[in-house]
Protein backbone atom coordinates (compact mmCIF):
# COMPACT_ATOMS: atom_id res chain seq x y z
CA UNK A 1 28.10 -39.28 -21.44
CA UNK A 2 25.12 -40.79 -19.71
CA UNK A 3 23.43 -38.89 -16.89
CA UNK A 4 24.81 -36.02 -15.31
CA UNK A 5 25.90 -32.27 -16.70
CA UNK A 6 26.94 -32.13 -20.41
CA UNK A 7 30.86 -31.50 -20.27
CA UNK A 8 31.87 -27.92 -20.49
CA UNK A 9 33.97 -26.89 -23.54
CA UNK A 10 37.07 -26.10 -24.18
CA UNK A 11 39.24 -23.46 -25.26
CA UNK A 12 42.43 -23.85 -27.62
CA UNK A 13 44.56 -24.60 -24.77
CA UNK A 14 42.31 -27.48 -23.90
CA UNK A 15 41.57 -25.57 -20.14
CA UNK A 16 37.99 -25.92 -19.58
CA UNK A 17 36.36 -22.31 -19.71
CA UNK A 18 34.55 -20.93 -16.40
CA UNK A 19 30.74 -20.82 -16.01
CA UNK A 20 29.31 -17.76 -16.81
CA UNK A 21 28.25 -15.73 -13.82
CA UNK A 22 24.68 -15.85 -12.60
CA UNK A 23 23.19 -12.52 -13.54
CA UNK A 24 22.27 -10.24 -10.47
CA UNK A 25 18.90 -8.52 -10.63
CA UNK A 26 19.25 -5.19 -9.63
CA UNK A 27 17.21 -3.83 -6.87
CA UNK A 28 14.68 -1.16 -8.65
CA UNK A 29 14.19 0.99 -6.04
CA UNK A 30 17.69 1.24 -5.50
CA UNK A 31 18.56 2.05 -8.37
CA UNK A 32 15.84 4.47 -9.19
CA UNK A 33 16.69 6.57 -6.02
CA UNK A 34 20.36 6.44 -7.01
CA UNK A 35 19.00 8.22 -10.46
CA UNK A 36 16.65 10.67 -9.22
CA UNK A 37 19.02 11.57 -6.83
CA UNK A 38 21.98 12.17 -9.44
CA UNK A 39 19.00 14.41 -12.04
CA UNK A 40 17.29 16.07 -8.95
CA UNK A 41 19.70 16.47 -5.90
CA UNK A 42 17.81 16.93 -2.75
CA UNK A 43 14.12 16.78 -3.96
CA UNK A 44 13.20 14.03 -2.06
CA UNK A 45 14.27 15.97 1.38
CA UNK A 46 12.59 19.07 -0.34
CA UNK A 47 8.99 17.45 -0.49
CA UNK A 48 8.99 15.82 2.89
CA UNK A 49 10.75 19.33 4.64
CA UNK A 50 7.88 21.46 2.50
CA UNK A 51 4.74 18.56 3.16
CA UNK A 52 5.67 18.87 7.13
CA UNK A 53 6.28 22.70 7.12
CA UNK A 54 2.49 22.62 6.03
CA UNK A 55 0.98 20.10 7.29
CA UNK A 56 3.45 19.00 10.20
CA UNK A 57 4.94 15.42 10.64
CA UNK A 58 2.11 12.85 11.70
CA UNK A 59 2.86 10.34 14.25
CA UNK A 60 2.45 6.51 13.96
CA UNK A 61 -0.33 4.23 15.55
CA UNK A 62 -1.19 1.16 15.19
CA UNK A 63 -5.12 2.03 14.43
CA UNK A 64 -6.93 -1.72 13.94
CA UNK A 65 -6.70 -5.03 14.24
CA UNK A 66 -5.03 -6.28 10.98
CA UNK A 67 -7.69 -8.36 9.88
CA UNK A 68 -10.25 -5.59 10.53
CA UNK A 69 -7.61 -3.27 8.47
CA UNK A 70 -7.59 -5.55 5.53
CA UNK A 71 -11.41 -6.35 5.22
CA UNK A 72 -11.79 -2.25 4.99
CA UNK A 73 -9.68 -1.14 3.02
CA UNK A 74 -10.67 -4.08 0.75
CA UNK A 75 -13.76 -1.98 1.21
CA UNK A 76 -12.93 0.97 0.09
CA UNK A 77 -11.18 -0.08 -2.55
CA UNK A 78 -13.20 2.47 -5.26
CA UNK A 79 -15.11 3.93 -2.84
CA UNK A 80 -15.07 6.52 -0.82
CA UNK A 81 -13.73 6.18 3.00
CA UNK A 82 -17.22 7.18 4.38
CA UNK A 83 -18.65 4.64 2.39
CA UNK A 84 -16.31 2.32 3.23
CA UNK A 85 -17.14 3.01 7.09
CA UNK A 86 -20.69 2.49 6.90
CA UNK A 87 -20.63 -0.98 5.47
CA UNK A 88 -17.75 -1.88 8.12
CA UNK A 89 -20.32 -0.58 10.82
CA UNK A 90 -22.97 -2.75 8.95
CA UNK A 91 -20.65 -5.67 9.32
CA UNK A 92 -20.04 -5.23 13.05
CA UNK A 93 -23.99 -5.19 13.52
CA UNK A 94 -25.07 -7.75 11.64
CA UNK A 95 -22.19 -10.21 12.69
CA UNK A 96 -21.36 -9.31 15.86
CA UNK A 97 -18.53 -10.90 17.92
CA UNK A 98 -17.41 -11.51 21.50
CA UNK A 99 -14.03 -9.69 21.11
CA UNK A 100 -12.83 -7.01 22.86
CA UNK A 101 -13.83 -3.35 21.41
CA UNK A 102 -11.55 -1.44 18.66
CA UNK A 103 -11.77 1.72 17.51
CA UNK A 104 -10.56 2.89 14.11
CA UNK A 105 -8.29 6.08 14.81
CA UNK A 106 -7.66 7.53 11.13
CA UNK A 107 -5.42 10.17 12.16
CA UNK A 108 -4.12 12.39 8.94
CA UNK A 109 -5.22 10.89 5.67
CA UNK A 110 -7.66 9.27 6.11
CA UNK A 111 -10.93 10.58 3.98
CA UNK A 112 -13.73 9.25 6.75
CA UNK A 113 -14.64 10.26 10.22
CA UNK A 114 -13.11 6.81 11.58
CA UNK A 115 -15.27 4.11 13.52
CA UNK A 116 -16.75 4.27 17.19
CA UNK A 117 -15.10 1.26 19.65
CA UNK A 118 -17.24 -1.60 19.15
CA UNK A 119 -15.94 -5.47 18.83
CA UNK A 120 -15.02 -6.50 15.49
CA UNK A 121 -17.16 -8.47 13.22
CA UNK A 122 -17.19 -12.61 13.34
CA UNK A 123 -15.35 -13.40 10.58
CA UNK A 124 -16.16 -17.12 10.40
CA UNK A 125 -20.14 -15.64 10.36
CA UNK A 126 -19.08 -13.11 7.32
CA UNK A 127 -17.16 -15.95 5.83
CA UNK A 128 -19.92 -18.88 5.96
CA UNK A 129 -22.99 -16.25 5.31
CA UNK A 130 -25.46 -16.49 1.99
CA UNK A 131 -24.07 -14.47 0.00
CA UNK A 132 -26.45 -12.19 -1.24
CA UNK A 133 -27.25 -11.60 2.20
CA UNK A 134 -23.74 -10.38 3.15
CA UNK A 135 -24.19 -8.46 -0.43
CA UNK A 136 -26.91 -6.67 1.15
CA UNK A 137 -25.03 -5.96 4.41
CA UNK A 138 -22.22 -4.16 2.93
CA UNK A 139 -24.32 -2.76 -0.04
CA UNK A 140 -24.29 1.17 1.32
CA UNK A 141 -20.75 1.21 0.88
CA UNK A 142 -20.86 0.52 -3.33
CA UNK A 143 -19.96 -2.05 -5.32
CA UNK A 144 -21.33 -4.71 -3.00
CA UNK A 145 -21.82 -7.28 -5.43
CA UNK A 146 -17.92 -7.20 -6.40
CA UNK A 147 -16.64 -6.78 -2.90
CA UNK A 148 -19.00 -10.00 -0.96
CA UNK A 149 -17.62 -12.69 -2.63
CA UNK A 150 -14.01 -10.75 -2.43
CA UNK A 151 -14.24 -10.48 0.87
CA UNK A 152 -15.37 -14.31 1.98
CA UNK A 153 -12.51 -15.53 -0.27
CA UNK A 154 -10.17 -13.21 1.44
CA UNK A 155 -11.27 -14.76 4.70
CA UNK A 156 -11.16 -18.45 3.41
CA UNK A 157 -7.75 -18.07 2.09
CA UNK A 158 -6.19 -16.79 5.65
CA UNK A 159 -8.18 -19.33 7.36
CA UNK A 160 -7.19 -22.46 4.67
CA UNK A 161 -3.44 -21.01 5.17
CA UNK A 162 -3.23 -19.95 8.88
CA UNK A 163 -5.93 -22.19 10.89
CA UNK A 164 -7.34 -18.88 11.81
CA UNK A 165 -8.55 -15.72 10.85
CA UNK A 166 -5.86 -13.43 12.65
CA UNK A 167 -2.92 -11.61 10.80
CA UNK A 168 -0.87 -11.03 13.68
CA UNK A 169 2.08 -13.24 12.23
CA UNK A 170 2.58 -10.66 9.51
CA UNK A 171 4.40 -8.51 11.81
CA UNK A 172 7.19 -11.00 12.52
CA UNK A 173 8.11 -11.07 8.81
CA UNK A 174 9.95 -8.67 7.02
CA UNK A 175 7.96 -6.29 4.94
CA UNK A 176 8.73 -7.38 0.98
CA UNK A 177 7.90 -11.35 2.46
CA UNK A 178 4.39 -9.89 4.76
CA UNK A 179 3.49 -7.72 1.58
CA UNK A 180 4.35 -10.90 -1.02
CA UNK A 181 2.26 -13.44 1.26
CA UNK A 182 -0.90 -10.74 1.16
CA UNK A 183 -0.73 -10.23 -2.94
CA UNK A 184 -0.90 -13.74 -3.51
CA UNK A 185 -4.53 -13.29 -2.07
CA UNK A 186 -6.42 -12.90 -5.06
CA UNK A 187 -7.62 -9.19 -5.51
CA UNK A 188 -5.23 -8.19 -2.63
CA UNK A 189 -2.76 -5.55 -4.53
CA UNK A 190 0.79 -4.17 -3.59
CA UNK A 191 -1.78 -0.98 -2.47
CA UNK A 192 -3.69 -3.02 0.02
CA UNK A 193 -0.77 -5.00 1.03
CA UNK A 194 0.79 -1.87 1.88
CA UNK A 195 -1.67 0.05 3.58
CA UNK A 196 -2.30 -2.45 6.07
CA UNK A 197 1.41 -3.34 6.82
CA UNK A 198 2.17 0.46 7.10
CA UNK A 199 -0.57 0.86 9.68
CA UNK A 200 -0.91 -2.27 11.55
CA UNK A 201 2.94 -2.63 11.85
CA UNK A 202 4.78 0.54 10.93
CA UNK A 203 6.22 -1.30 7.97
CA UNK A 204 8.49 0.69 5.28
CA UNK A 205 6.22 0.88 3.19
CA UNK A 206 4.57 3.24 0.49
CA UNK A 207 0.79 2.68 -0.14
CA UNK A 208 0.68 5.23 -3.69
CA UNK A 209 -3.22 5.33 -3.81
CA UNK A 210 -4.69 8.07 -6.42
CA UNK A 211 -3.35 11.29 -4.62
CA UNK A 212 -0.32 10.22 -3.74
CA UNK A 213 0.23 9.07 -7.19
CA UNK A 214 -0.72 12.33 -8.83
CA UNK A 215 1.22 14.61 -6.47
CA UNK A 216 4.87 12.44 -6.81
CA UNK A 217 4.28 11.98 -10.69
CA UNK A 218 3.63 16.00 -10.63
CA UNK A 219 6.93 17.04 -8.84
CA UNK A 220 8.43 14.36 -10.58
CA UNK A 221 9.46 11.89 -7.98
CA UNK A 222 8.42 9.01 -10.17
CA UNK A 223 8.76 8.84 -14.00
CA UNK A 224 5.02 9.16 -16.12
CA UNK A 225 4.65 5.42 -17.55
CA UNK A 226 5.42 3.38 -14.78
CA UNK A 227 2.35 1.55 -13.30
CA UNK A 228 0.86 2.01 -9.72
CA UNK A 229 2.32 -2.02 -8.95
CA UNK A 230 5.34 -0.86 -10.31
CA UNK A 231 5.47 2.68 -8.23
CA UNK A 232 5.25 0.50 -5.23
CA UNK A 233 8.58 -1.02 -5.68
CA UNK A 234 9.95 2.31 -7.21
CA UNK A 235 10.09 4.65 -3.59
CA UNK A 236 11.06 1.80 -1.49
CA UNK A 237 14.73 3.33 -2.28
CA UNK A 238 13.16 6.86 -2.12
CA UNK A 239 12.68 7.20 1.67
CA UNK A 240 14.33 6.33 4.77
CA UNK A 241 11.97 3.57 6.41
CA UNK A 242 10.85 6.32 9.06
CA UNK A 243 9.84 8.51 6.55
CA UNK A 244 7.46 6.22 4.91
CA UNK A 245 4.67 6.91 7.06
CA UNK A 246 4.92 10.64 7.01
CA UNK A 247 5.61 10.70 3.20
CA UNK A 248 2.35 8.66 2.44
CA UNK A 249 0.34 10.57 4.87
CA UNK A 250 0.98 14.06 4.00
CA UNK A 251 1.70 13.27 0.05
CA UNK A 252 -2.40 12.03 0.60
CA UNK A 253 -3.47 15.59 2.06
CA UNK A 254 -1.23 17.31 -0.42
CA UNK A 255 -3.61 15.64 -3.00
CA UNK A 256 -6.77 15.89 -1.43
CA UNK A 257 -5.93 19.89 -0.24
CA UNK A 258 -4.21 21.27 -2.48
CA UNK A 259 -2.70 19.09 -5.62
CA UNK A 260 -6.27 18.21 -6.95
CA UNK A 261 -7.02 16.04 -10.14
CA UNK A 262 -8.73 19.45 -11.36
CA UNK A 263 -7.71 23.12 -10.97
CA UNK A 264 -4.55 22.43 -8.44
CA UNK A 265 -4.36 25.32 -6.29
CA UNK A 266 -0.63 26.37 -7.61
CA UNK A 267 -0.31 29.70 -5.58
CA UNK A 268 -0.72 27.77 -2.66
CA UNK A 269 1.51 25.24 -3.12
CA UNK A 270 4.42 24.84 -0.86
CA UNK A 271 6.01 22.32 -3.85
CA UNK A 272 5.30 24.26 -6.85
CA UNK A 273 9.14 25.74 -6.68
CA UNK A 274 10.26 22.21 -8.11
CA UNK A 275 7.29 21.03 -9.57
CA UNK A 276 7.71 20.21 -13.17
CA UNK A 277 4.14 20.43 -13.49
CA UNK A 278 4.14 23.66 -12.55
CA UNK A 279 7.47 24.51 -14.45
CA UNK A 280 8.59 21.26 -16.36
CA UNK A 281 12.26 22.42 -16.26
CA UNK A 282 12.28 23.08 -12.39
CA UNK A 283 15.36 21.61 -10.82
């Protein structure tokens, strides 16, 4: 036979024999929740009732300008928050736009003071500056001479794909296609993706950054060997899609308060009843 599909073979009876079936991909998140749900009844709904008793349930708002959300938390990325601010500020002043004012409302979770209303930077001037003078702009908030050339080819990219520099078309997507077109950014992880998605748009989304991390692999609401990428896809069965934003806000003061890399303040604890780090056979 020339050209076209090979001819599929027969049986005995000479009947041709089906196609196999495509194999479905199961959804891992799905089907994680399913499990922990079946091992752990009702620890999911115990966190998030226990993390609100103590720390209450924090309400959504939109607190930047997406682009301005992205080129921070780029900068913090390991740094601290404060840090973080300062070279944002620095940005502002040294490129200054003609935009109308923002202000960076942190609300619960957030590790800095948050930002004073001021216009955002120019992000064609932070895109198109020398480089080792935007390294020195940014340089009080660490890692500088990683985070410069991250950030101008953060900036090319949206402009090369968009025309502009605005992320404002993010929202209109749904959140697995917003947080798939921001990882193919180089540098830009399922973290980053997440955090600005979940704060710019109220998208169901988890951002697991190191507290959050430490406090669900405690308790046991993810498994020890999966990695952070992979966590991120792990809870998006977990919680309803209201609950994300609560869940990642108070599982981040739960870490920073209470659950701490060293000496975690056990008595205290509100979750140590079915933490397995506290008790590795709690229910």
């Amino acid at each position: 036979m020339i050209g076209g599909d090979p001819p599929r073979p027969t049986g005995k009876t000479g009947k041709k024999r089906p196609r196999p079936k495509k194999r479905r991909f199961s959804n891992p998140g799905a089907s994680y929740a399913r499990r922990l749900a079946r091992y752990r009844p009702g620890l999911v709904a115990f966190t998030l009732a226990a993390l609100a008793e103590r720390y209450g349930v924090p309400i959504w708002e939109r607190r930047f300008d997406p682009t301005s959300e992205l080129i921070l938390t780029i900068l913090t990325q390991n740094s601290a928050d404060t840090n973080a601010e300062v070279a944002f500020d620095a940005l502002r002043k040294a490129y200054p736009s003609d935009r109308p004012p923002e202000a960076h409302k942190p609300g619960s979770g957030w590790g800095g003071v948050g930002l004073p209303e001021a216009p955002p930077p120019d992000w064609a001037r932070v895109e198109f500056a020398p480089l080792q003078e935007l390294t020195n702009v940014i340089r009080p908030g660490g890692l500088a001479n990683q985070k410069a050339p991250r950030l101008q080819a953060t900036l090319r990219k949206i402009r090369e794909e968009r025309g502009d520099y605005s992320l404002e078309f993010l929202g209109d997507l749904s959140a697995l296609k917003a947080r798939e077109w921001l990882t193919g950014i180089d540098g830009i992880g399922k973290k980053t993706a997440s955090v600005l998605l979940l704060f710019c748009f109220g998208s169901p989304l988890l951002p697991i950054d190191r507290h959050v991390d430490r406090v669900m692999r405690r308790v046991g609401l993810l498994p020890p060997k999966p990695t952070l990428e992979e966590a991120h896809d792990l809870v998006l069965g977990m919680f309803e899609p209201d609950e994300m934003f609560e869940a990642h806000v108070n599982l981040i003061q739960h870490g920073r308060k209470v659950c701490h890399a060293q000496r975690p303040e056990h008595e205290i604890c509100p979750l140590r009843a079915r933490c397995r780090f506290v008790d590795p056979k709690a229910p």
